[in-house]
C-alpha atoms as a PDB file:
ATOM      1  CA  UNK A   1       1.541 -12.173  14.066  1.00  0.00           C
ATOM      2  CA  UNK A   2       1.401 -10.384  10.455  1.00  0.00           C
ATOM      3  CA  UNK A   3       4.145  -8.004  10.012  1.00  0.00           C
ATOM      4  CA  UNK A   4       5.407  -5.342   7.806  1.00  0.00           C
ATOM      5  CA  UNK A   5       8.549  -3.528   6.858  1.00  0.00           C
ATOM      6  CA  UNK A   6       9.427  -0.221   8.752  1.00  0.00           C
ATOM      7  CA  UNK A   7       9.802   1.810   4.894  1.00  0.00           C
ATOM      8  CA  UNK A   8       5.939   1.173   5.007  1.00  0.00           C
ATOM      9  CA  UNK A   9       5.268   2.281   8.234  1.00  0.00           C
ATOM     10  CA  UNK A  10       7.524   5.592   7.991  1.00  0.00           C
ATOM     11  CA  UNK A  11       5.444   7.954   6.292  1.00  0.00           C
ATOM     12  CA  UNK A  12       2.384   6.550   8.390  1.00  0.00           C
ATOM     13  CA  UNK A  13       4.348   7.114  11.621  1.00  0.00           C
ATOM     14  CA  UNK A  14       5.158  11.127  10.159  1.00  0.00           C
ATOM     15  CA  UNK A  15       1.727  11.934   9.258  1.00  0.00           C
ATOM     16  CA  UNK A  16       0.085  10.972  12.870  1.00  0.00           C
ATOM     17  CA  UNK A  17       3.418  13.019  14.034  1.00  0.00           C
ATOM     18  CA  UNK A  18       3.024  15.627  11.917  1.00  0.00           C
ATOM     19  CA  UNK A  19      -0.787  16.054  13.298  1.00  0.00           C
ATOM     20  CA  UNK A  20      -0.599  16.217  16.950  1.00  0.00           C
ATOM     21  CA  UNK A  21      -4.137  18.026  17.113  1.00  0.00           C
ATOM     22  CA  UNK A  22      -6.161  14.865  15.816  1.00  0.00           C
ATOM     23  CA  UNK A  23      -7.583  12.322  18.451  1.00  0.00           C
ATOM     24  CA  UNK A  24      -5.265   9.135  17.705  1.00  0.00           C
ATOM     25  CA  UNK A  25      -6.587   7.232  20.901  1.00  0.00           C
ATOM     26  CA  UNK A  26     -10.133   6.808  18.748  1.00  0.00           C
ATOM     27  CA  UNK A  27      -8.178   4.673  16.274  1.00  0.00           C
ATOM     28  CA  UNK A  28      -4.502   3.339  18.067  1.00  0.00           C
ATOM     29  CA  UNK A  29      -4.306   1.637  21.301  1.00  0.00           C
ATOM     30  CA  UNK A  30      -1.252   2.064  23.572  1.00  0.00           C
ATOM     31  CA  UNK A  31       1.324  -0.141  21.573  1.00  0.00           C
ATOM     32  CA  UNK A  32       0.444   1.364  18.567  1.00  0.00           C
ATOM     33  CA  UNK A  33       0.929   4.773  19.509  1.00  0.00           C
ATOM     34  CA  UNK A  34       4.773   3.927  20.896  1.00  0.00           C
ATOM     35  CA  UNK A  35       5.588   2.568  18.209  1.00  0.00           C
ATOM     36  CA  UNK A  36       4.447   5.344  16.149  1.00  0.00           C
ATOM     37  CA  UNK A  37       6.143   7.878  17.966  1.00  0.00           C
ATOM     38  CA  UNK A  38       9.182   5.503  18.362  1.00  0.00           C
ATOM     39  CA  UNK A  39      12.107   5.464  15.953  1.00  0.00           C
ATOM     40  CA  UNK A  40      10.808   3.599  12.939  1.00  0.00           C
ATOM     41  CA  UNK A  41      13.364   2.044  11.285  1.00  0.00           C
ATOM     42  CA  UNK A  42      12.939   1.210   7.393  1.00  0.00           C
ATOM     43  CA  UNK A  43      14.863  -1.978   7.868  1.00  0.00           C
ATOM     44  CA  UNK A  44      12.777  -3.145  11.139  1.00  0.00           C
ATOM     45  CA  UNK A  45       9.581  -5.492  10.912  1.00  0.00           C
ATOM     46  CA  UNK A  46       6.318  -3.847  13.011  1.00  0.00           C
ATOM     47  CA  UNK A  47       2.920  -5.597  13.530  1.00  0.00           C
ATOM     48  CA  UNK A  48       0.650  -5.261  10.883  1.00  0.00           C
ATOM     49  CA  UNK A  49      -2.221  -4.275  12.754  1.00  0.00           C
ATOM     50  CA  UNK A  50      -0.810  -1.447  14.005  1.00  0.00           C
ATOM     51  CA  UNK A  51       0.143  -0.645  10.352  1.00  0.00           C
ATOM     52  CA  UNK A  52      -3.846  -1.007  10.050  1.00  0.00           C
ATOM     53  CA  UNK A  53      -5.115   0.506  12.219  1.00  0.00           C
ATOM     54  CA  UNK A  54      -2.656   3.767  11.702  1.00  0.00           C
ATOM     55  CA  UNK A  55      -3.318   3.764   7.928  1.00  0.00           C
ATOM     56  CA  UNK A  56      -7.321   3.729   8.752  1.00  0.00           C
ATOM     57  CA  UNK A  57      -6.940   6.200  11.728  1.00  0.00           C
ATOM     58  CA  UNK A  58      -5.588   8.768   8.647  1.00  0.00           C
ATOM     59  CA  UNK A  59      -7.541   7.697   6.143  1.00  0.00           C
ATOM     60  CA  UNK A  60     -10.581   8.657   8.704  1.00  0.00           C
ATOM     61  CA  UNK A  61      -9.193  11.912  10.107  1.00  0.00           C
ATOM     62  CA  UNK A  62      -7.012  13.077   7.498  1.00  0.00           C
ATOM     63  CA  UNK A  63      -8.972  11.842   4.320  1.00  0.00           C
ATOM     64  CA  UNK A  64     -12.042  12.208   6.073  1.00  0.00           C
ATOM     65  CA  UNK A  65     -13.102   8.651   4.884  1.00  0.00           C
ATOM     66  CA  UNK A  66     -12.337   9.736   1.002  1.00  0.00           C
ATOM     67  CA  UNK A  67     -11.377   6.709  -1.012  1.00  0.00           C
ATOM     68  CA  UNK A  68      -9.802   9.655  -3.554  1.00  0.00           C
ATOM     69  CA  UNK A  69      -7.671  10.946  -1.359  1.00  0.00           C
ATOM     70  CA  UNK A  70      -6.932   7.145  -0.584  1.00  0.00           C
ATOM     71  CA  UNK A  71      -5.669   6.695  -3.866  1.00  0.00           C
ATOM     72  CA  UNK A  72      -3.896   9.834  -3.797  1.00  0.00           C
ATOM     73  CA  UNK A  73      -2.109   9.357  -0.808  1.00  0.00           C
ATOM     74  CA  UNK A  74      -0.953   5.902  -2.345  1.00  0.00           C
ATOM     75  CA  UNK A  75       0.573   7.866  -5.775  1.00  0.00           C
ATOM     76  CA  UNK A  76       2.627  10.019  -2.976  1.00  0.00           C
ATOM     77  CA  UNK A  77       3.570   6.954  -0.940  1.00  0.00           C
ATOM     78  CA  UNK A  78       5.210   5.007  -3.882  1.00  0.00           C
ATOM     79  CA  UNK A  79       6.845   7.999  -5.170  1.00  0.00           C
ATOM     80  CA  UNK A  80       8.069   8.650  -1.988  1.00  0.00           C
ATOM     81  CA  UNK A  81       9.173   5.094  -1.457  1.00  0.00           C
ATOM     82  CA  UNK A  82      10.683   4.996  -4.754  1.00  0.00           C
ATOM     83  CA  UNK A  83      12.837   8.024  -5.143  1.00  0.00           C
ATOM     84  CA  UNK A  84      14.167   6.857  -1.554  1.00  0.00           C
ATOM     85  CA  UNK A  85      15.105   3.293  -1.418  1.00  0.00           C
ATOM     86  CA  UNK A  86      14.769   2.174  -5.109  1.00  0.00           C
ATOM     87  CA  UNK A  87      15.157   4.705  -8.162  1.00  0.00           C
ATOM     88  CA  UNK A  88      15.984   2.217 -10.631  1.00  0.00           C
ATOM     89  CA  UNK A  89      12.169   0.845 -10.644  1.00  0.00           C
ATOM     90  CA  UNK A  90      11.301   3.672 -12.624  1.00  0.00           C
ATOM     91  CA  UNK A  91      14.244   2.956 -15.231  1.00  0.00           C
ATOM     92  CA  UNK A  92      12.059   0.170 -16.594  1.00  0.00           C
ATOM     93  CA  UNK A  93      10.384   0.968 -19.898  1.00  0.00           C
ATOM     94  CA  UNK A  94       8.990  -2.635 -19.803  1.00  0.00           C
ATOM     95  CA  UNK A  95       5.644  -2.414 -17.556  1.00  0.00           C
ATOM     96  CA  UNK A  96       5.428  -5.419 -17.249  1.00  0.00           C
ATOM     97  CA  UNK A  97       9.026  -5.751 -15.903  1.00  0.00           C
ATOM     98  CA  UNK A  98       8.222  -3.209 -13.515  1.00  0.00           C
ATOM     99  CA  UNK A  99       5.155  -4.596 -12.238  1.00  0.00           C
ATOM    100  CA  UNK A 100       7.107  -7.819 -11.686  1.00  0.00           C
ATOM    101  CA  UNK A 101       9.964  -5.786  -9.751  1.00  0.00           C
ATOM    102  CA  UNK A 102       7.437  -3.996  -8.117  1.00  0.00           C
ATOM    103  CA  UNK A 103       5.236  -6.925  -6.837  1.00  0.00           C
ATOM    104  CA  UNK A 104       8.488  -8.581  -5.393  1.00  0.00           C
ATOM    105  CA  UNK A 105       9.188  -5.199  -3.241  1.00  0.00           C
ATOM    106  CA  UNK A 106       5.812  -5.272  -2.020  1.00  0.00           C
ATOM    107  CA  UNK A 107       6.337  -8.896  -1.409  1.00  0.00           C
ATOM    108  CA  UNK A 108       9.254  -7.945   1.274  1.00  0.00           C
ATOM    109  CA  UNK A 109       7.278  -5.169   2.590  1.00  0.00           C
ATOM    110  CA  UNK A 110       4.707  -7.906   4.310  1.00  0.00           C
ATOM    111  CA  UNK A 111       5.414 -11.256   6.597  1.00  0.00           C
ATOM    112  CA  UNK A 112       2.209 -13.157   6.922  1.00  0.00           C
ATOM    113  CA  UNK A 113       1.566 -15.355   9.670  1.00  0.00           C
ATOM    114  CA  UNK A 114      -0.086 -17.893   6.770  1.00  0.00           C
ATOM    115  CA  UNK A 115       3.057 -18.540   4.379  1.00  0.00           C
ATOM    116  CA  UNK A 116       0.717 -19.436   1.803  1.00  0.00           C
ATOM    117  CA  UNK A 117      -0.759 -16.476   1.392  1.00  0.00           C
ATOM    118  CA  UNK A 118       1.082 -14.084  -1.492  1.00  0.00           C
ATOM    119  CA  UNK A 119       0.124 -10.149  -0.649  1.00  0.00           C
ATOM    120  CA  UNK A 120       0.199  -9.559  -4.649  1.00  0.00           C
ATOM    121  CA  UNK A 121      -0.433 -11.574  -7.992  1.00  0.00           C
ATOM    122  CA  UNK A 122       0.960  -9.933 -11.316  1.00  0.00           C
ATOM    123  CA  UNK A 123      -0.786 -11.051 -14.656  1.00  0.00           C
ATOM    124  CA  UNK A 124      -0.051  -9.510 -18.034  1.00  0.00           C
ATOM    125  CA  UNK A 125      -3.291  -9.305 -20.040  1.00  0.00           C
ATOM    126  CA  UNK A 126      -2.001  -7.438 -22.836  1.00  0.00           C
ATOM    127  CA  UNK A 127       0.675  -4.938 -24.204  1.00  0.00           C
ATOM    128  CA  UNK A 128      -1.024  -2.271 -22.570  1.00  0.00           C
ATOM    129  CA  UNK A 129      -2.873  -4.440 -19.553  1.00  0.00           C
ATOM    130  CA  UNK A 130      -2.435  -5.796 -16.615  1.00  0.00           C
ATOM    131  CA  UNK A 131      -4.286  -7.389 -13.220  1.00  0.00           C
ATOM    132  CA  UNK A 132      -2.771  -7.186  -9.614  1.00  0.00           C
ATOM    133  CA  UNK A 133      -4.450  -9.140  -7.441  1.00  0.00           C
ATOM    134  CA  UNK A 134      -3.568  -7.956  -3.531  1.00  0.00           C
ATOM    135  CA  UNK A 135      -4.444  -9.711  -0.491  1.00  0.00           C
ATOM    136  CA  UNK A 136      -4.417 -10.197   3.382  1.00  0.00           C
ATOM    137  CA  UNK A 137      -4.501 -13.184   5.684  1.00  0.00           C
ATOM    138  CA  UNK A 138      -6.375 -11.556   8.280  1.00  0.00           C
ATOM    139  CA  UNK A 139      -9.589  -9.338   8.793  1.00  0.00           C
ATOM    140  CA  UNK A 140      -8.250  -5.811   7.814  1.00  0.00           C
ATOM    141  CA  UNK A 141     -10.143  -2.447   6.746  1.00  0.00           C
ATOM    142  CA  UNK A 142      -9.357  -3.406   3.339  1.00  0.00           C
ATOM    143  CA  UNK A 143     -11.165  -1.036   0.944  1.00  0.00           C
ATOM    144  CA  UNK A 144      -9.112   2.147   1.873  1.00  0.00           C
ATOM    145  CA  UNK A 145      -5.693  -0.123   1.352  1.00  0.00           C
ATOM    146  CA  UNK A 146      -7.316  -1.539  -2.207  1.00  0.00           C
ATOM    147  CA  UNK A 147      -7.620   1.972  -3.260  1.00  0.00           C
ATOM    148  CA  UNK A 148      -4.224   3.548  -2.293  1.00  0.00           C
ATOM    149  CA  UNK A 149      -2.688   0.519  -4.012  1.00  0.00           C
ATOM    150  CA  UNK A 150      -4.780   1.495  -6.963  1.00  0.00           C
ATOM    151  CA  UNK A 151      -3.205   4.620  -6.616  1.00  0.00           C
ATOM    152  CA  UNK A 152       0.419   3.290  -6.066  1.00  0.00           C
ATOM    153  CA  UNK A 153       0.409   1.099  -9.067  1.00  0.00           C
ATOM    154  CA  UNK A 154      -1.327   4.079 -11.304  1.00  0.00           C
ATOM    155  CA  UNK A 155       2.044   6.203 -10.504  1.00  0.00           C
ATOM    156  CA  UNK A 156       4.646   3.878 -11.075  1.00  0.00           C
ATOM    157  CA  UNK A 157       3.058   3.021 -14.479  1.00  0.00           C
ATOM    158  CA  UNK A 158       3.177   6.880 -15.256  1.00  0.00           C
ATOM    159  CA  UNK A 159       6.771   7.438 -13.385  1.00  0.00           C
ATOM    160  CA  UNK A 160       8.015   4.992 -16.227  1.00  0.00           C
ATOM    161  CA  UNK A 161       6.916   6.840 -18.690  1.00  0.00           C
ATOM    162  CA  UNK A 162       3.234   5.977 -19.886  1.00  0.00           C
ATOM    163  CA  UNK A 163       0.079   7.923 -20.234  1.00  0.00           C
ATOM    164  CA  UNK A 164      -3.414   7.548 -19.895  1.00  0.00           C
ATOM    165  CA  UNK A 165      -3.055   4.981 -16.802  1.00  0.00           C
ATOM    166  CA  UNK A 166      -6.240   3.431 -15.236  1.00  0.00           C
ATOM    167  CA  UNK A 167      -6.681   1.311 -12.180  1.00  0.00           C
ATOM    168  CA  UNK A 168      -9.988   0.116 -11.608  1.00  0.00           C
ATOM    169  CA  UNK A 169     -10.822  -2.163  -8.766  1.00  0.00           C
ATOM    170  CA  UNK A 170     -12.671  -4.698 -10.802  1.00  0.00           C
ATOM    171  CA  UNK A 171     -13.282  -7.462  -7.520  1.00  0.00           C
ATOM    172  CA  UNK A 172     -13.227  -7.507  -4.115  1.00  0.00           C
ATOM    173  CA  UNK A 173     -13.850  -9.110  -1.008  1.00  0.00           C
ATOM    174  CA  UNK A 174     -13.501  -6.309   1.847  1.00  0.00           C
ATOM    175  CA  UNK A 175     -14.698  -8.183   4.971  1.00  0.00           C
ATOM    176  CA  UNK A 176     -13.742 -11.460   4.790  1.00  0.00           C
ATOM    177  CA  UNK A 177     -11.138 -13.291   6.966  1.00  0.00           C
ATOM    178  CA  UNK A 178      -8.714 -13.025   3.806  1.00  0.00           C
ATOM    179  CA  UNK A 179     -10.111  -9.927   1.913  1.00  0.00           C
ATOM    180  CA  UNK A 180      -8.582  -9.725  -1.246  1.00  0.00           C
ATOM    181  CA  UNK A 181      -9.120  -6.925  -4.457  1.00  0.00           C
ATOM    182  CA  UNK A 182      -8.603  -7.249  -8.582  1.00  0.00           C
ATOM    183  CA  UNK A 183      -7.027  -4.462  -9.939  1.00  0.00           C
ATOM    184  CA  UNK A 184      -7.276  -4.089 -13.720  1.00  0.00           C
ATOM    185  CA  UNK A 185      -4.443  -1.962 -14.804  1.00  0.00           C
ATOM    186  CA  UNK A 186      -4.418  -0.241 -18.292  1.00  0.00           C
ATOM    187  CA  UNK A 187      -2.005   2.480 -19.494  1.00  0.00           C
ATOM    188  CA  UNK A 188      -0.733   3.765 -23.138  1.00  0.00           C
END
């Protein structure tokens, strides 16, 4: 079974929390929803799906299905996650130094059941480019998660410093049994 790191989970597990009124049962089966309104530790390891199928469950009550507020909500996440557990990302001047820091957080934020499988790619293009490549190893709702990565990535480019940051999604496979997205990265 997939599995992923509890700092990922925390701010998923608060906003279901935090909105007692919405219908979580659509969305979370009985596992899910103890685990959410367990103690989530940041240190502890939690099934992906249930990662999955929170994140979707807000991104379909909360976001009402807006992939805007997708990529919004993942510019809060990462700031969130960064001024928490690791301020000295944002120290890096060199973007491509941070993307490279940053891709190896993400990398411990994930434990695939197919060890082959990297969740993110980093390639420099350019002074000013970049592509991140993200990816599952199992069927996932996958276009809400490309775009609040988009998101993610576009603040920690601005949070060290830059201007004029883009992230487009430039590929993707949503639906298939490894969906995967190519996110073309430019900033100033």
């Amino acid at each position: 079974m997939s599995k992923v790191k509890g700092s990922l989970l925390l701010e998923v597990a608060r906003m279901i929390r935090a909105n007692k009124n919405r219908d979580w049962k659509k969305y979370l089966n009985e596992k899910d929803l103890s685990i959410i309104n367990s103690r989530v530790l940041a240190s502890s390891w939690y099934p992906a799906e249930t990662y999955e199928r929170a994140s979707f469950a807000i991104f379909k009550e909360i976001a009402q299905g807006s992939l805007e507020v997708a990529r919004q909500w993942g510019k809060f996440v990462v700031q969130d996650i960064i001024n928490r557990f690791y301020p000295n990302l944002v120290q890096e001047k060199d973007i491509a130094a941070a993307l490279e820091k940053f891709k190896l957080i993400r990398q411990q934020w994930f434990q695939f059941d197919n060890p082959d499988v990297r969740p993110i790619e980093v390639q420099k293009l350019g002074p000013e480019q970049a592509r991140i490549i993200i990816k599952s190893d199992h069927p996932a709702p996958f276009e809400p998660y490309a775009h609040q990565a988009a998101g993610s990535f576009e603040r920690l480019i601005e949070l060290c410093g830059k201007s004029e940051v883009k992230a487009e999604i430039a590929d993707h496979d949503w639906n298939s049994e490894n969906p995967y997205a190519v996110i073309l990265l430019s900033w100033k």
